[in-house]
Protein backbone atom coordinates (compact mmCIF):
# COMPACT_ATOMS: atom_id res chain seq x y z
CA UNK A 1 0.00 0.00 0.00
CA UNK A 2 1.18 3.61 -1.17
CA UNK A 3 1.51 6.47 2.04
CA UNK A 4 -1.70 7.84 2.43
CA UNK A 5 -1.85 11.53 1.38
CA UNK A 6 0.38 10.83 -1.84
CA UNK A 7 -0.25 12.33 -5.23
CA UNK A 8 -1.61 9.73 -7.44
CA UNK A 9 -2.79 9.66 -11.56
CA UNK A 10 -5.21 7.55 -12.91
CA UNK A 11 -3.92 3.47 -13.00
CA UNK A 12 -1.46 4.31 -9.90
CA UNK A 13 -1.83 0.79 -7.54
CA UNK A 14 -2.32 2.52 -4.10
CA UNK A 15 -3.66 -1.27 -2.01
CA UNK A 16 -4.44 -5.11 -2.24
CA UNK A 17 -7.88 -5.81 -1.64
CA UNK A 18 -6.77 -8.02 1.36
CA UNK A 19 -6.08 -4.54 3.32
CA UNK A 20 -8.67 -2.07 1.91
CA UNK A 21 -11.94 -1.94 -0.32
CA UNK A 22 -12.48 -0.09 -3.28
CA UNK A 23 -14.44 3.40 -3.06
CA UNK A 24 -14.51 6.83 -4.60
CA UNK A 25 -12.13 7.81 -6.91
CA UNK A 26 -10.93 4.14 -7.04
CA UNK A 27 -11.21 0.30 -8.91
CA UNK A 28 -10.46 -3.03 -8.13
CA UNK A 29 -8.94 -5.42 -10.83
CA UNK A 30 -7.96 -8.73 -9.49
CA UNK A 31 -7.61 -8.55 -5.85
CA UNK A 32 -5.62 -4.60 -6.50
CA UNK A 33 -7.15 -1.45 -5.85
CA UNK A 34 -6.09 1.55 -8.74
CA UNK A 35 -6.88 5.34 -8.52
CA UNK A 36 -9.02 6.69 -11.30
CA UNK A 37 -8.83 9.89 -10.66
CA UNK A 38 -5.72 12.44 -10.56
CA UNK A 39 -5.90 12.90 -6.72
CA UNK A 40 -4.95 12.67 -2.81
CA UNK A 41 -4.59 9.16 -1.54
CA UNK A 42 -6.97 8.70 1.55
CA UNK A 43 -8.02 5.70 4.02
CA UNK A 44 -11.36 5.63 5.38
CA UNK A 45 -9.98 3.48 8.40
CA UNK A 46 -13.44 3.20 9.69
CA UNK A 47 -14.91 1.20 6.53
CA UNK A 48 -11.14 0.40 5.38
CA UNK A 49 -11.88 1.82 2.08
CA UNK A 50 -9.23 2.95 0.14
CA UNK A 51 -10.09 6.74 -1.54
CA UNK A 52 -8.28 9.39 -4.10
CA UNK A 53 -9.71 12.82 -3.35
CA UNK A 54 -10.10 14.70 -6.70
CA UNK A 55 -7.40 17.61 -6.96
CA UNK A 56 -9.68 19.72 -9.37
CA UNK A 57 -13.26 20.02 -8.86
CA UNK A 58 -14.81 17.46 -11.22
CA UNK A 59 -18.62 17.45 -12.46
CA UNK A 60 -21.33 15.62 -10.74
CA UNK A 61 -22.90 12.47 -11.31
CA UNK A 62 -25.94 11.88 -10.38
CA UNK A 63 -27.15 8.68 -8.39
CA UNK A 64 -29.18 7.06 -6.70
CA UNK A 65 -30.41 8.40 -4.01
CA UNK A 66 -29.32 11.56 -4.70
CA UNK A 67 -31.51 14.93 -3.51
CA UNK A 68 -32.61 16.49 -6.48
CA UNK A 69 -33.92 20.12 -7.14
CA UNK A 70 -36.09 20.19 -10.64
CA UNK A 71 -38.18 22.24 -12.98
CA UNK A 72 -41.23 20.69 -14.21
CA UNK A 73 -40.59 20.06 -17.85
CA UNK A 74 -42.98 18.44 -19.38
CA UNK A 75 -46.78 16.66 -18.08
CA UNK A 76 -47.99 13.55 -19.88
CA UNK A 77 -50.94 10.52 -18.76
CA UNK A 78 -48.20 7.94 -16.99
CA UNK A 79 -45.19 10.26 -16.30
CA UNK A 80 -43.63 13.75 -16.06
CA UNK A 81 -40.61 14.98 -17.35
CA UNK A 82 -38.55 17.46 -14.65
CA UNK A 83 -35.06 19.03 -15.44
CA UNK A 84 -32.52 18.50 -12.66
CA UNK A 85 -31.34 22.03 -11.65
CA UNK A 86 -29.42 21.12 -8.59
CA UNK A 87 -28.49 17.97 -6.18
CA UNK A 88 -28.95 18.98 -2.81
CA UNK A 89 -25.77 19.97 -0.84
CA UNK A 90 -23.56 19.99 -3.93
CA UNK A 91 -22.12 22.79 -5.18
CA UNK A 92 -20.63 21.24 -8.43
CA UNK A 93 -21.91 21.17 -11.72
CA UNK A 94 -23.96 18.09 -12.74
CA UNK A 95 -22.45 15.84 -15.52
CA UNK A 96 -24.19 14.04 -17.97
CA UNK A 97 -28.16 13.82 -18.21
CA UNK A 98 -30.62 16.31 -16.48
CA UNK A 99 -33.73 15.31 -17.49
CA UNK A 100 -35.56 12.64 -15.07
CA UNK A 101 -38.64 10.95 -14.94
CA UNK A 102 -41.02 10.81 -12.30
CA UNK A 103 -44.12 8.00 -13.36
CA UNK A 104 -47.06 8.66 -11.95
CA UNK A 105 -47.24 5.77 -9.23
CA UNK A 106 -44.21 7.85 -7.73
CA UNK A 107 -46.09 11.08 -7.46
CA UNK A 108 -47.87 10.51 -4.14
CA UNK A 109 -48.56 7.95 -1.50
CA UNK A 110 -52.20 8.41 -2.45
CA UNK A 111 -53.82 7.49 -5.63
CA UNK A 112 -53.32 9.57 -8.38
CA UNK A 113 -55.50 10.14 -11.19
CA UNK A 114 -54.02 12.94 -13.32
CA UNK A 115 -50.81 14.10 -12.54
CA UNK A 116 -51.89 17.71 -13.57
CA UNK A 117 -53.92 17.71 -10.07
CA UNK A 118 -50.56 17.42 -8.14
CA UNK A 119 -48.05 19.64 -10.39
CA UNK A 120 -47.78 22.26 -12.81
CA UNK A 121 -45.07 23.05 -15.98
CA UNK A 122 -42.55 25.30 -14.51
CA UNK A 123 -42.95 24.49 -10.57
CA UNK A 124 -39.60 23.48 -8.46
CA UNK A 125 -40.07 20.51 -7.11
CA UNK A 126 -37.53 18.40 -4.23
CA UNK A 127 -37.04 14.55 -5.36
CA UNK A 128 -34.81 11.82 -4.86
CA UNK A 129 -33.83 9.62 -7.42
CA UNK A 130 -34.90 5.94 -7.44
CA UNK A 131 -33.05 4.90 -10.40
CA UNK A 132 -29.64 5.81 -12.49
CA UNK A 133 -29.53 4.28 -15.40
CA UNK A 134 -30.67 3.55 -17.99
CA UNK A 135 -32.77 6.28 -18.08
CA UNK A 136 -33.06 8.48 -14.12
CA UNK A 137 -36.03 8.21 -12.57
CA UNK A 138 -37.04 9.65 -9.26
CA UNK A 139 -39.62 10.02 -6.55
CA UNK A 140 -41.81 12.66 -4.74
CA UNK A 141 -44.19 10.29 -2.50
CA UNK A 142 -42.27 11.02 0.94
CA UNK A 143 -43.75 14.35 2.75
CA UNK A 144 -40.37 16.21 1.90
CA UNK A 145 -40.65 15.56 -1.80
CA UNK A 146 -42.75 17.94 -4.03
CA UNK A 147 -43.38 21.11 -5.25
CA UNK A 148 -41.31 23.90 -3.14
CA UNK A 149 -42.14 26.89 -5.29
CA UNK A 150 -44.78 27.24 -7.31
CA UNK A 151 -46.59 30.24 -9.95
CA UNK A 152 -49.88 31.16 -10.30
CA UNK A 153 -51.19 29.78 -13.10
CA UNK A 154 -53.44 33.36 -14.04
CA UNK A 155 -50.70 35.57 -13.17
CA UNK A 156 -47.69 33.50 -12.85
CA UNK A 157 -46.70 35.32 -9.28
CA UNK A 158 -45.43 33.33 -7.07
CA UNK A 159 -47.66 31.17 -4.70
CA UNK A 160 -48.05 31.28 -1.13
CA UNK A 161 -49.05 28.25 1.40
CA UNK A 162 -52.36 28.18 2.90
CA UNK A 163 -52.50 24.97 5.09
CA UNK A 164 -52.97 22.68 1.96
CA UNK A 165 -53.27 25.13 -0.93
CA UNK A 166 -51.59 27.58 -2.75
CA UNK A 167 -52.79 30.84 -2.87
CA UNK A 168 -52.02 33.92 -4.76
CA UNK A 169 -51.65 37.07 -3.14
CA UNK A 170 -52.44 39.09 -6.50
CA UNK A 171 -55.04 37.46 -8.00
CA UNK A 172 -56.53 35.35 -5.41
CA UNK A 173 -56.60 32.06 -6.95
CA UNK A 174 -56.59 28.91 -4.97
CA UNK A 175 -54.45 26.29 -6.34
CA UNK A 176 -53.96 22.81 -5.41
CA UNK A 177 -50.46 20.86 -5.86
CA UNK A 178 -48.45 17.58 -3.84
CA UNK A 179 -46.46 20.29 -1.50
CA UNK A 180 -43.23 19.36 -0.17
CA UNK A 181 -43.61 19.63 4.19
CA UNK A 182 -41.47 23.10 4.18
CA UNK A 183 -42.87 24.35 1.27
CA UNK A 184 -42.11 28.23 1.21
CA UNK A 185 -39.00 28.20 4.06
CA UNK A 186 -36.67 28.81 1.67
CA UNK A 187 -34.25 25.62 2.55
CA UNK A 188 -34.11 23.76 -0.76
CA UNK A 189 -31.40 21.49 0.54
CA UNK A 190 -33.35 20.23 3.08
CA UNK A 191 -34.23 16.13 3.06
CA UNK A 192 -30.45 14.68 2.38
């Protein structure tokens, strides 16, 4: 095994498997451990997982059970189409496909008829993905997924929570949408 906090490049052996298991930054071929990454050499000596901290910052990829913030894209019968606009806590760039899918028996943990009763085009909505690839998918059912800002759909100001509703303050119209628990308190991060 290399010193731990040793500049490494990508294909650098830096353990065995016999002392150390593969994580971040890092692959296994045949019982030895390579970085993949340009990076720090670390030891989580907790979960004895080998690790190669990224010098540069490098693009996120998204996975599951990643915190995602989203735009409402696109409504159909069976699914909606969101655009991934932030993970939650990250402050990198996202790599690779921002478009997920959210099918309608992932809406809600009640029934749900028309997905057009629980969001709108253009409302930010808090999910967590379910499913990487081929194709992401994610989830709102939990009480901390859903819509956490939201437009009027007259006036397109923004919306305000009324126990279960949104209301607008211009034009007084009473909307109804699947509301993420803080909806309005301004911590989009919030759930990871």
């Amino acid at each position: 095994m290399i010193d731990e906090g040793r500049v490494v490049l990508p294909g650098d052996k830096v353990a065995v498997t016999e002392e150390l298991k593969a994580g971040d930054g890092t692959y296994e071929i045949n019982g030895e451990i390579f970085s993949s990454i340009v990076g720090i050499f670390r030891i989580d000596r907790k979960k004895m997982i080998a690790l190669v901290e990224p010098i540069t910052s490098v693009p996120l990829v998204i996975k599951e059970g990643d915190i995602v913030i989203c735009e409402v894209k696109q409504i159909g019968d069976a699914m909606m189409i969101c655009r991934i606009l932030h993970i939650a806590n990250k402050k990198r760039q996202i790599a690779g496909e921002k478009d997920v899918a959210i099918h309608i028996s992932n809406i809600s943990e009640e029934y749900v008829e028309n997905i057009g009763e629980k969001f709108r085009i253009g409302d930010i909505i808090r999910a967590k993905i379910i499913k990487a690839e081929p194709v992401l998918q994610a989830t709102a059912k939990e009480k901390e997924f859903g819509v956490i800002k939201a437009y009027c759909t007259n006036c397109r100001n923004p919306l305000i929570r009324k126990n279960n509703l949104l209301e607008c303050r211009v034009c007084g119209s009473v909307e109804k949408r699947k509301i993420a628990d803080d909806y309005g308190e301004g911590d989009i991060d919030r759930g990871d």
